[in-house]
Protein backbone atom coordinates (compact mmCIF):
# COMPACT_ATOMS: atom_id res chain seq x y z
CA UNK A 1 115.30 100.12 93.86
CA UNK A 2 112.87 97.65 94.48
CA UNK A 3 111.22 95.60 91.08
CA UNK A 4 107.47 95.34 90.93
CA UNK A 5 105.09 93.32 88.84
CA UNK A 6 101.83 94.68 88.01
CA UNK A 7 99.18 92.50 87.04
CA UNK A 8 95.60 94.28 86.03
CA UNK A 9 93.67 96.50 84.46
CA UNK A 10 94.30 99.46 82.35
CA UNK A 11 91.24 102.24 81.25
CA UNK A 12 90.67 105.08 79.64
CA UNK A 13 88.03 107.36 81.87
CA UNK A 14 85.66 109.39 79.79
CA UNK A 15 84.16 112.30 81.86
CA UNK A 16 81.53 114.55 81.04
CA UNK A 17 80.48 116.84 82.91
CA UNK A 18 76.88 117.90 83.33
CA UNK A 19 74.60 120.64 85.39
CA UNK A 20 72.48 117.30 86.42
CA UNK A 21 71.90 113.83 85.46
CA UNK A 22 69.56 113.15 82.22
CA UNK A 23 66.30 111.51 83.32
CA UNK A 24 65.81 108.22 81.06
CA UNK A 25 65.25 109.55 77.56
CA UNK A 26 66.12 113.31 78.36
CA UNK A 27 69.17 114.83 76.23
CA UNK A 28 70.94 117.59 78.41
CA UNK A 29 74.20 119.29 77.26
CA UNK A 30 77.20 118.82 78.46
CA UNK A 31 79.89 121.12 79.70
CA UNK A 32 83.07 119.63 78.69
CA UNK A 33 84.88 116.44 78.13
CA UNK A 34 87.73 115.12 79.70
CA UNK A 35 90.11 111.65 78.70
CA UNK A 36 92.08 110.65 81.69
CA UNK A 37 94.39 107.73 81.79
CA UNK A 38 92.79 105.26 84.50
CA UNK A 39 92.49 101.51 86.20
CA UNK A 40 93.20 100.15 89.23
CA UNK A 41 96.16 97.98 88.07
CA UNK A 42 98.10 101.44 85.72
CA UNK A 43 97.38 103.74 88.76
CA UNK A 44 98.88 101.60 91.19
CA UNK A 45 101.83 101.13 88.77
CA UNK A 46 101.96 104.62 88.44
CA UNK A 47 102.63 105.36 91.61
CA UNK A 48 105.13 102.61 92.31
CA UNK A 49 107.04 104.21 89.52
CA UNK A 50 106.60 107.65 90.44
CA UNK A 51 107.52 106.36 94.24
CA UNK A 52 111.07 105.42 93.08
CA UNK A 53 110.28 101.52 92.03
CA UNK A 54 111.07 99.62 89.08
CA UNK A 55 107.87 98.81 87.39
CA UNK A 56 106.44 96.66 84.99
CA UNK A 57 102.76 96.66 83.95
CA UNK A 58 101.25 93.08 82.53
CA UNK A 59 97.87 93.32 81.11
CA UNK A 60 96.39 94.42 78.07
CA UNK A 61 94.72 97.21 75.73
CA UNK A 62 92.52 97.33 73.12
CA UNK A 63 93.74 97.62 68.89
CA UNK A 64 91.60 100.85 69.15
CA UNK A 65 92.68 104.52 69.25
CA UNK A 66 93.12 104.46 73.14
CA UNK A 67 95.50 101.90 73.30
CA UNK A 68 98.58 103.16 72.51
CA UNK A 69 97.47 106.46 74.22
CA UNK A 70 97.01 104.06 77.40
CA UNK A 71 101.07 102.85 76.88
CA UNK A 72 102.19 105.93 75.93
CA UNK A 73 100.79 107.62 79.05
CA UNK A 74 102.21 104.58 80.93
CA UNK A 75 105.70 104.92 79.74
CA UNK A 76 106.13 108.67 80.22
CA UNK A 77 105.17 107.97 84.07
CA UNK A 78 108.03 105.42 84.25
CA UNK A 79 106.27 102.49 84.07
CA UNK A 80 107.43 99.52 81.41
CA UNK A 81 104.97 98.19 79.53
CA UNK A 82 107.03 94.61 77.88
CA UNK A 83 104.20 92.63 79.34
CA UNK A 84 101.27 94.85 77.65
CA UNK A 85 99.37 92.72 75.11
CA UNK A 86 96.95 94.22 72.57
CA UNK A 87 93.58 92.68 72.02
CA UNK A 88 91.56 92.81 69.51
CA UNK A 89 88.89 95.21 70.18
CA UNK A 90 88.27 98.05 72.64
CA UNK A 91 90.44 99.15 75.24
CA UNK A 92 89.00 98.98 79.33
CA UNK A 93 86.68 102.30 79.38
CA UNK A 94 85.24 103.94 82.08
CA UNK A 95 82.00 105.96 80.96
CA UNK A 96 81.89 108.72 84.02
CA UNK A 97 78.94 111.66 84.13
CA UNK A 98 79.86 114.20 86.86
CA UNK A 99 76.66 116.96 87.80
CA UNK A 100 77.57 120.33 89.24
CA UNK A 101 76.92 118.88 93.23
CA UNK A 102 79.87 116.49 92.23
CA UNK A 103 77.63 113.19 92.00
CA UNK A 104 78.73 111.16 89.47
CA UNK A 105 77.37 107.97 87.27
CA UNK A 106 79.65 105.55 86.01
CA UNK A 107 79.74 102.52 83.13
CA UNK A 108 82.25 100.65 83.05
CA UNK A 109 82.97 98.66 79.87
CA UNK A 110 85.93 95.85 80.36
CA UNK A 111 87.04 95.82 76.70
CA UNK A 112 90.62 93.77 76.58
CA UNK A 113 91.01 93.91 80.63
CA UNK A 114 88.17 91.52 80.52
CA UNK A 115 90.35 88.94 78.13
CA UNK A 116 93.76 88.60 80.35
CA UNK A 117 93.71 85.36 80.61
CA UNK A 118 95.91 82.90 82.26
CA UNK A 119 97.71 81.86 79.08
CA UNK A 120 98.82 85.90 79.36
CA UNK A 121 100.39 85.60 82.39
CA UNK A 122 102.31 82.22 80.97
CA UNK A 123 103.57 84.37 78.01
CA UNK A 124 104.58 87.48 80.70
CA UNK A 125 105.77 85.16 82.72
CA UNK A 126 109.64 86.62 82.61
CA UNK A 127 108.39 90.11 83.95
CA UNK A 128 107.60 88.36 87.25
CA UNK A 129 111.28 86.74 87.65
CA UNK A 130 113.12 88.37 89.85
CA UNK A 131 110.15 90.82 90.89
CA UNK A 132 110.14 91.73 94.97
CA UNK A 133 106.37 92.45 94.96
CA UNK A 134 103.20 91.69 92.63
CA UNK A 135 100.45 93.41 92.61
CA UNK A 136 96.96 92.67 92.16
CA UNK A 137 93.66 93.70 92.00
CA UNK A 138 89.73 92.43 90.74
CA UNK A 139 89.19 94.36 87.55
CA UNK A 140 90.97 91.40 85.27
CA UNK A 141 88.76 87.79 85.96
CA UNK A 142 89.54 86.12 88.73
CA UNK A 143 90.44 82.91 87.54
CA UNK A 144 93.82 85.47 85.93
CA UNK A 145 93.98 86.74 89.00
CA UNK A 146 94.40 83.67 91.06
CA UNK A 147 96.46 82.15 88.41
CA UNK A 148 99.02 84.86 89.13
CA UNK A 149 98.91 84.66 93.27
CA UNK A 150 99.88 80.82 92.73
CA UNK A 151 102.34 81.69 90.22
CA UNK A 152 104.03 84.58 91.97
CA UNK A 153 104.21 82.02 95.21
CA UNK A 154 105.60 79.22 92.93
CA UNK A 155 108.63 82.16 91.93
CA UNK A 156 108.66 83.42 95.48
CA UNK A 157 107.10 86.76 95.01
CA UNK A 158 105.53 88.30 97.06
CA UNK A 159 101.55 88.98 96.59
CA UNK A 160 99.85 92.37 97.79
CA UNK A 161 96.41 92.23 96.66
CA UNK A 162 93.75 95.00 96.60
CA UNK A 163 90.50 93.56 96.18
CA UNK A 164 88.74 96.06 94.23
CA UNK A 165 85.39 95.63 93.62
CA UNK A 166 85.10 93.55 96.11
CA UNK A 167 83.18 90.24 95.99
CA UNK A 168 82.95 87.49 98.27
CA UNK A 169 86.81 85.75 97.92
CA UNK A 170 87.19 82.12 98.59
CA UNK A 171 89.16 81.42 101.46
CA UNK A 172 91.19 78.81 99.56
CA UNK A 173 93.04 81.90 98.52
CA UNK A 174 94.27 83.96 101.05
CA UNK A 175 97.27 81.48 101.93
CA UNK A 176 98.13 82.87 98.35
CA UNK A 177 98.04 86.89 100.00
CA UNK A 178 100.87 88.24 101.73
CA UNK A 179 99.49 91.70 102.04
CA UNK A 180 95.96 92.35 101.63
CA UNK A 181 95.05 96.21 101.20
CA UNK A 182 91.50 97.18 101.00
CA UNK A 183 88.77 100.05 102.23
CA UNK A 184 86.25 99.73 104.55
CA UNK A 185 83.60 99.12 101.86
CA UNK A 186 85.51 96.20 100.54
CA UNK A 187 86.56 94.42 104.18
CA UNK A 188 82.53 95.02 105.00
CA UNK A 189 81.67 93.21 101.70
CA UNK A 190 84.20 90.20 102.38
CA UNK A 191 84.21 89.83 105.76
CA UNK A 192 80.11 90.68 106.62
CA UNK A 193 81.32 92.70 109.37
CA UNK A 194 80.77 96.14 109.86
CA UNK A 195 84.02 98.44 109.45
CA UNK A 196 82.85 102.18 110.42
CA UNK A 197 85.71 102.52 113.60
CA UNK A 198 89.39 101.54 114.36
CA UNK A 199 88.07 99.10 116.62
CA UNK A 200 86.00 97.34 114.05
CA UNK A 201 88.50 97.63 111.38
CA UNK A 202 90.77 95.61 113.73
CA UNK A 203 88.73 93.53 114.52
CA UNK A 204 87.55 92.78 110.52
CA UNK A 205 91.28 92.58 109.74
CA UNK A 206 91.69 89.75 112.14
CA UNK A 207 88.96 87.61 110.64
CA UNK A 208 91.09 87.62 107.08
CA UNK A 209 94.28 87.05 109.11
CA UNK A 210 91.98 83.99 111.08
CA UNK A 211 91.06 83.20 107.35
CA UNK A 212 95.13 82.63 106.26
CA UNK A 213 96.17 86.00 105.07
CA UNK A 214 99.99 86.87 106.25
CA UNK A 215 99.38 90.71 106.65
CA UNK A 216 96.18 92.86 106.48
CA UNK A 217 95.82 96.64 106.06
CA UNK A 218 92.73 98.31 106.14
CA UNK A 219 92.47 102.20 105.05
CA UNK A 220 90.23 104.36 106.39
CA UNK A 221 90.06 107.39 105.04
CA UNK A 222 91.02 110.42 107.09
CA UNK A 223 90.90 108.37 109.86
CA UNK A 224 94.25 106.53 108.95
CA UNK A 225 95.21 103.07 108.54
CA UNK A 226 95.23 99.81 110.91
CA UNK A 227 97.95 96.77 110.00
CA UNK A 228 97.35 93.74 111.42
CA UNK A 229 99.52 90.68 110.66
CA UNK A 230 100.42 86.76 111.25
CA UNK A 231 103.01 87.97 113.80
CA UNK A 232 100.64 89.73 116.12
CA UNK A 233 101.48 93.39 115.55
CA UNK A 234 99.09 95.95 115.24
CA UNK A 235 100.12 99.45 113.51
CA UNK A 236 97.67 102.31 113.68
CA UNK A 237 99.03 105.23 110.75
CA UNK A 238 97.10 108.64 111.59
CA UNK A 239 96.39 110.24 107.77
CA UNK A 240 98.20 113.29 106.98
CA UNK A 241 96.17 116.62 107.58
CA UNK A 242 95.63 118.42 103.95
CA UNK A 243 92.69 120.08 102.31
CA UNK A 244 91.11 117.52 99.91
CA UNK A 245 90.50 118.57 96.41
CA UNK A 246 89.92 115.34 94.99
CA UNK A 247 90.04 111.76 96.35
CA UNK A 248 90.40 109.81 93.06
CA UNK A 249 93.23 107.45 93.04
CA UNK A 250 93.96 107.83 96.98
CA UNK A 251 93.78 104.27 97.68
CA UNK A 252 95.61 103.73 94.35
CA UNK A 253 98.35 105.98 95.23
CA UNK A 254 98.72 104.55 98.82
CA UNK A 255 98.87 100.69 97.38
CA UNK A 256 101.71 101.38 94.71
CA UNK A 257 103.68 103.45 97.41
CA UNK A 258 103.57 101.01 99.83
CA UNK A 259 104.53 98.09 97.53
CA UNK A 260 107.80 100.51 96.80
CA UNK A 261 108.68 101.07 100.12
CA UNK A 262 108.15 97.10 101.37
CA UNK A 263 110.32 96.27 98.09
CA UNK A 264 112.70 98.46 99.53
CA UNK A 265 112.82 96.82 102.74
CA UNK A 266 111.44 99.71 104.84
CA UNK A 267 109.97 98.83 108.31
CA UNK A 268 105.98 98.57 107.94
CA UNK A 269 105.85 102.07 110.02
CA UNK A 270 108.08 103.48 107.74
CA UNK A 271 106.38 102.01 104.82
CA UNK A 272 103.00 103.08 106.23
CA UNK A 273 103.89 106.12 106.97
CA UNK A 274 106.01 106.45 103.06
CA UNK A 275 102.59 105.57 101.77
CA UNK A 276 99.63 107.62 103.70
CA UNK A 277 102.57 111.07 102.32
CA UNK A 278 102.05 110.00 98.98
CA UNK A 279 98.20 109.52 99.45
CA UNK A 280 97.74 112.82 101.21
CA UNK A 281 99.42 114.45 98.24
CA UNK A 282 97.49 113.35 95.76
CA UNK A 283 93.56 114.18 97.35
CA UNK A 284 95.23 117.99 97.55
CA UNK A 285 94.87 117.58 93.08
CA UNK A 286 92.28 116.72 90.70
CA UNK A 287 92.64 113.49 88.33
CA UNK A 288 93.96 110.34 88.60
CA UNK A 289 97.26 109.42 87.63
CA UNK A 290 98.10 113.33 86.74
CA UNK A 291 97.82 113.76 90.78
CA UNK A 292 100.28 111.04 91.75
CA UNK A 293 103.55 112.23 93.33
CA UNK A 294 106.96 111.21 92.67
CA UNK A 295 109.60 110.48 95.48
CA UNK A 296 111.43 113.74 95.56
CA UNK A 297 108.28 115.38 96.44
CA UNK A 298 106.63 112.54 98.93
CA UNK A 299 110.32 112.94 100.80
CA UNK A 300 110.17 116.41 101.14
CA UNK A 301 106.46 116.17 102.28
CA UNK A 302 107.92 113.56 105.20
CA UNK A 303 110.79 116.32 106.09
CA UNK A 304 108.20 119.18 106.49
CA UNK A 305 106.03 117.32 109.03
């Protein structure tokens, strides 16, 4: 069983759902309300759990009622949460409107993801001993975030890091980055290239590889995935053919399986191909982390294909 460090953010997603967005000073009513356990950094440690890893989750929650909702939700998935500090204040929240045509509107308000600071990671610092992988993401500040990369290379962990939102990263990182996974939104916004084809995904990938990254791969949808790495290979995944119900925590889903399977010591096809199952799976369900598979059932989705 391969250990995993998770270092981010951890929200809870309020959803209402509407017939149509309120016009600026309209009150509609709504049809329903909906609390779903959500983040970047607890979905992708969700599904490293669920994939058969053993997980820890370092970040932080709020002193308010959501908080211990958050860790409860996070230890009944299988994921530890030793290296979960409570903040004063508010927990992360994600304020998300949905209208009957399925367009949505979302705030989101940092609360205590927005105060992990390095001096967290210091006092954590244990959960990352030992660890095969860490992973990362951009919705804890960046200065954490870095912190962490250098840290994890200091130990001799390995970094996967999922740059979402994306900004503009300084280059001086990616030496830190051993795997970089992002979407074709994020590689357009870091690289200034376009990323719409396979070709141009490539092609993207190899400017962040150019740039110092070890290993780059770039998802795309139903269109698959493209690898690209220091040692010249190129692996092009095909996505799994399923009926999409909901896409929410895809990407998520496809991170924290991979980061399982590479702690594992799987091949990249294998792990590639461990982690577009576990993705497919999860757009056939609505939610976020309730739609996340576990092993047993991303195996037997590999044996029926």
């Amino acid at each position: 069983m391969g250990k995993i460090a998770v270092v981010g953010s951890i929200n809870m997603d309020v959803v209402n759902r509407v017939v149509k967005h309120p016009l600026p000073g309209e009150t509609i009513k709504g049809l329903g309300t909906e609390y779903n356990p959500g983040g970047k950094g607890a979905n992708q440690a969700v599904a490293a759990a669920q994939g058969g890893g053993d997980v820890t989750m370092i970040g932080a929650v709020g002193t308010d009622a959501f908080g211990g909702e958050l860790l409860a939700t996070l230890k009944e998935r299988g994921v530890g949460t030793s290296g979960v500090a409570a903040k004063e204040g508010t927990s992360g929240l994600a304020f998300i409107t949905v209208s009957e045509e399925g367009e949505n509107n979302i705030i989101l308000s940092e609360g205590a993801n927005g105060r992990v600071l390095p001096e967290d990671i210091d006092l954590f610092a244990a959960e990352l001993e030992g660890a095969d992988v860490v992973l990362l993401q951009n919705e804890i500040p960046w200065e954490t975030t870095l912190y962490t990369m250098q840290l994890a290379k200091e130990k001799g962990v390995r970094v996967f890091f999922n740059p979402a939102p994306a900004f503009k990263l300084p280059e001086s990182a990616f030496s830190y980055i051993d795997v970089c996974i992002l979407n074709e939104t994020e590689a357009g916004e870091i690289t200034g290239l376009p990323v719409e084809s396979q070709e141009e995904a490539e092609t993207a990938a190899s400017k962040l590889i150019e740039g110092g990254m070890n290993c780059v791969i770039l998802t795309l949808g139903v269109k698959g995935s493209v690898l690209v790495n220091q040692a010249g290979e190129r692996i092009v995944t095909p996505s799994f053919k399923v009926t999409p119900v909901d896409t929410t925590a895809a990407g998520d889903t496809f991170i924290g399986a991979f980061a399982v399977a590479s702690a594992e010591g799987k091949s990249l096809a294998e792990g590639l191909r461990f982690a577009s199952a576990a993705a497919a799976i999860t757009v056939t369900r609505s939610g976020a982390q309730m739609s996340i598979p576990g092993r047993q059932e991303i195996e037997r989705f590999l044996a029926g294909q």
